[in-house]
C-alpha atoms as a PDB file:
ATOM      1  CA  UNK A   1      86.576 -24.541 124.972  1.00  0.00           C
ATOM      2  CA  UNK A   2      87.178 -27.718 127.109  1.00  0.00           C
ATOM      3  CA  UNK A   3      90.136 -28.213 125.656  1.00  0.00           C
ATOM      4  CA  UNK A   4      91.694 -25.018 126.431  1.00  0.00           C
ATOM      5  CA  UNK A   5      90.653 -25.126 129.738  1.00  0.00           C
ATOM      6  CA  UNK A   6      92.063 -28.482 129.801  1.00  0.00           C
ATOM      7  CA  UNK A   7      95.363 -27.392 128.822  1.00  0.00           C
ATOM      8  CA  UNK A   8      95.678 -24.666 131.284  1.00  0.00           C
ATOM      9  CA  UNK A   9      94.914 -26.683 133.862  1.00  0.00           C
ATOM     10  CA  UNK A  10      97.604 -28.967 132.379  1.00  0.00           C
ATOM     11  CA  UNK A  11     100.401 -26.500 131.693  1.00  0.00           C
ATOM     12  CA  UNK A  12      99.656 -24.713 134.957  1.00  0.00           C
ATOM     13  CA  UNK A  13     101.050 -27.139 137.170  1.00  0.00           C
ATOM     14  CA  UNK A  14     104.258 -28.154 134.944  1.00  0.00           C
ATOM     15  CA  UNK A  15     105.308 -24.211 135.424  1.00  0.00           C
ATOM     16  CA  UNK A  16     104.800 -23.808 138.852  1.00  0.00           C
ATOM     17  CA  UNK A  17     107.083 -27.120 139.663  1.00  0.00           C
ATOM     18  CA  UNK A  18     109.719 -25.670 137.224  1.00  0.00           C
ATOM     19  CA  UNK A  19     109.786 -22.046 138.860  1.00  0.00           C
ATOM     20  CA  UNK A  20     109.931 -23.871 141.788  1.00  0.00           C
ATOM     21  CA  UNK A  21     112.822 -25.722 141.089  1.00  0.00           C
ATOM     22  CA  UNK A  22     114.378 -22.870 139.832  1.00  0.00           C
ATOM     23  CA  UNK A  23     114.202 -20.566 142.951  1.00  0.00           C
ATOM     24  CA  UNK A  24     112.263 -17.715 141.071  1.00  0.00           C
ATOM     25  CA  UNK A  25     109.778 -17.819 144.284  1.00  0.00           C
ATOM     26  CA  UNK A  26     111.045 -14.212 145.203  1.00  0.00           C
ATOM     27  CA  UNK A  27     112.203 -10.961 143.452  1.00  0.00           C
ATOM     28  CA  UNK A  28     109.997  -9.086 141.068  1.00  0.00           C
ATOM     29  CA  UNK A  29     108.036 -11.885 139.129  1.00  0.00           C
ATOM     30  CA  UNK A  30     107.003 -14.216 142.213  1.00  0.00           C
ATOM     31  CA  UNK A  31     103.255 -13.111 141.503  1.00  0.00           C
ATOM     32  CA  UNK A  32     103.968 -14.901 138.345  1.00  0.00           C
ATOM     33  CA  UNK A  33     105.244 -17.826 139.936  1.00  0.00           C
ATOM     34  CA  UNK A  34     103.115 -18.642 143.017  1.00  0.00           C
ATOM     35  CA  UNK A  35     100.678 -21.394 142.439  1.00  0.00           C
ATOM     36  CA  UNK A  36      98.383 -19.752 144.948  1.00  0.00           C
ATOM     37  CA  UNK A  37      97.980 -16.565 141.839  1.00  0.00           C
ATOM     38  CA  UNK A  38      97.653 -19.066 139.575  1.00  0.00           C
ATOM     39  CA  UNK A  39      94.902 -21.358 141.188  1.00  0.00           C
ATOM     40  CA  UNK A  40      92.870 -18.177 141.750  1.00  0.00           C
ATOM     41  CA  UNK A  41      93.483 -17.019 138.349  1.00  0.00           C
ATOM     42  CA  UNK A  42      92.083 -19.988 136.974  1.00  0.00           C
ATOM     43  CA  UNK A  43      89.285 -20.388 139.511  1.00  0.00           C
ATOM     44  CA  UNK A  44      88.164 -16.727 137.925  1.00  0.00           C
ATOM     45  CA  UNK A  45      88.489 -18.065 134.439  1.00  0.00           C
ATOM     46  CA  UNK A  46      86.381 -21.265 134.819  1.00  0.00           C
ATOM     47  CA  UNK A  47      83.729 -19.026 136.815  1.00  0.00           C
ATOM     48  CA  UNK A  48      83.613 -16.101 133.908  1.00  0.00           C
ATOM     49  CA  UNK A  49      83.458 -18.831 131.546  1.00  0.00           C
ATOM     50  CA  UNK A  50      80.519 -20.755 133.261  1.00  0.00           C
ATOM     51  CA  UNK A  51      78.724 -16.871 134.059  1.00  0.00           C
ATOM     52  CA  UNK A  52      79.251 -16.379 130.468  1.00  0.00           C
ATOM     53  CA  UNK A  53      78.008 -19.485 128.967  1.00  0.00           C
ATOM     54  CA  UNK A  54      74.792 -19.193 131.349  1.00  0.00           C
ATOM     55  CA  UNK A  55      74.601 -15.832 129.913  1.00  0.00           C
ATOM     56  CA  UNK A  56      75.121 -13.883 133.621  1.00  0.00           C
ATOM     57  CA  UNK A  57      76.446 -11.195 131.237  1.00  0.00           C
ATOM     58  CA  UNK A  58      73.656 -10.821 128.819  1.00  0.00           C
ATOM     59  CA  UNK A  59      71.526 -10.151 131.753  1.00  0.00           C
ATOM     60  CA  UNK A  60      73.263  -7.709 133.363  1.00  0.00           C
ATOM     61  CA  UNK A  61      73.580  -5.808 130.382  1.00  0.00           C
ATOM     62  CA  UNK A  62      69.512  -6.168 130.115  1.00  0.00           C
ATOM     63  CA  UNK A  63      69.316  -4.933 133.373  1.00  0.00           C
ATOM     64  CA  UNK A  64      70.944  -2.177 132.892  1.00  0.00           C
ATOM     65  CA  UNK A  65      69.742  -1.170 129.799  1.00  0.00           C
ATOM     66  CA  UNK A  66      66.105  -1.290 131.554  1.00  0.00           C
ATOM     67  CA  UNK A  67      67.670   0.841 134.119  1.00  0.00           C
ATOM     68  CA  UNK A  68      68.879   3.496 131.625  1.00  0.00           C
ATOM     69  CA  UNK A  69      65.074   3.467 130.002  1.00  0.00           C
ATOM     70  CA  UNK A  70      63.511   4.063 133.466  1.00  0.00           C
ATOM     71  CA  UNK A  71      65.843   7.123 134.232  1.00  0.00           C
ATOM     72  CA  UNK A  72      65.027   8.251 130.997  1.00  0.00           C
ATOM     73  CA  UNK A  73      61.353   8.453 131.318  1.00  0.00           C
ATOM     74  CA  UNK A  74      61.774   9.952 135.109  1.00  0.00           C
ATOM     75  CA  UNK A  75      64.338  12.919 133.408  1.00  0.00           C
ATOM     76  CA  UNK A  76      60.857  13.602 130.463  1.00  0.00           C
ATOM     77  CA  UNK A  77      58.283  13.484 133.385  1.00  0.00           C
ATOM     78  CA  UNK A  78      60.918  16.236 135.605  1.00  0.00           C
ATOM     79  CA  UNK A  79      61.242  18.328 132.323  1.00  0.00           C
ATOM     80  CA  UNK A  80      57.172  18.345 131.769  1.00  0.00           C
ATOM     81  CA  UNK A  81      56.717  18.978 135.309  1.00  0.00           C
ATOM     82  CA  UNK A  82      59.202  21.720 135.342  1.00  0.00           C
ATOM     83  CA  UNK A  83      57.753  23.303 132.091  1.00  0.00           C
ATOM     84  CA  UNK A  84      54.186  22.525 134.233  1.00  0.00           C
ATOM     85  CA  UNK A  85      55.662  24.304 136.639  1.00  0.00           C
ATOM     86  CA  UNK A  86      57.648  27.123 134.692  1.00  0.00           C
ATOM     87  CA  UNK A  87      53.424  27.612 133.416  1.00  0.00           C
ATOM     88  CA  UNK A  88      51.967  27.955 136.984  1.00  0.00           C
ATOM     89  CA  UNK A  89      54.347  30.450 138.390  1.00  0.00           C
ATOM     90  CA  UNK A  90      53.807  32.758 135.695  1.00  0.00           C
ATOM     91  CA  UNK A  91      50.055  32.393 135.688  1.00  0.00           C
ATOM     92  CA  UNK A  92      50.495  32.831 139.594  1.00  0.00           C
ATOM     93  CA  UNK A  93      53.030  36.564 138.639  1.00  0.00           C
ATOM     94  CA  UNK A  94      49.961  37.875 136.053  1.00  0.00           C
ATOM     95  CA  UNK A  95      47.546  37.182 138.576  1.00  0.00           C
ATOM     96  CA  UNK A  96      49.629  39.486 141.199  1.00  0.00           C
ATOM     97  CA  UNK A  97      50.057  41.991 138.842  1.00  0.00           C
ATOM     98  CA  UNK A  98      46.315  42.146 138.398  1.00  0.00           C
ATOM     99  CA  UNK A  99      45.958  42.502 141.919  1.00  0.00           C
ATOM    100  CA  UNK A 100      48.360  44.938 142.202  1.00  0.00           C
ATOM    101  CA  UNK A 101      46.596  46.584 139.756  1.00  0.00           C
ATOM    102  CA  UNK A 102      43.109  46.649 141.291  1.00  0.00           C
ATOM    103  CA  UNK A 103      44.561  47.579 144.737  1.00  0.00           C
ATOM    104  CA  UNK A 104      45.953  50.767 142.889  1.00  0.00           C
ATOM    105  CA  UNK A 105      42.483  51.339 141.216  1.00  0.00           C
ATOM    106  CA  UNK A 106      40.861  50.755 144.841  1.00  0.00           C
ATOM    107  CA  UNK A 107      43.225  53.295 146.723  1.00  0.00           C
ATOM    108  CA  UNK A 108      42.547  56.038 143.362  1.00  0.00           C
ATOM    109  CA  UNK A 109      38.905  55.655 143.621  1.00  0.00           C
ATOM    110  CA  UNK A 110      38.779  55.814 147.355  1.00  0.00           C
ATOM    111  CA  UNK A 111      40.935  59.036 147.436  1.00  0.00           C
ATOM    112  CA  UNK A 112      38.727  60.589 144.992  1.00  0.00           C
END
């Protein structure tokens, strides 16, 4: 792993003088060419490689896996409260009926 860093950060430098030299600091490939892309672009390599090796990865992916189990048990506690639900609003339409019911037995007897 050192070692290939090494050698990009070796070879890096060597290129860029060469495109240099050459004049290939415009037209279509001077993102390829400009040693500002390429310092960056390493920069981002030696810090994935250091988040990697500290295991910055292997947490995030804990994270989120926590993250998926949490939604999961919020989604079976909404479907047992809807089915609570679902339970209490037709316990709620019987019980109207009945009413309904009794008021029409009320108004019979009262006219008789």
């Amino acid at each position: 792993m050192r070692r290939l860093i090494l050698s990009l950060a070796l070879m890096t430098p060597a290129g860029l003088s060469m495109a240099a030299e050459e004049g290939a600091s415009e037209g279509l490939f001077h993102p390829f060419t400009d040693p500002v892309t390429h310092t960056v672009f390493i920069g981002i390599l030696i810090f994935l490689i250091i988040a990697w090796r500290m295991g910055a990865f292997k947490a995030a992916a804990s994270g989120l896996d926590s993250r998926a189990e949490a939604i999961s048990k919020e989604l079976d506690e909404a479907r047992s409260l809807r089915e609570q639900a679902a339970e209490a609003l037709a316990h709620a339409e019987r019980r109207a009926q009945d009413a309904d019911k009794e008021a029409d037995a009320m108004v019979e007897q009262a006219k008789a």
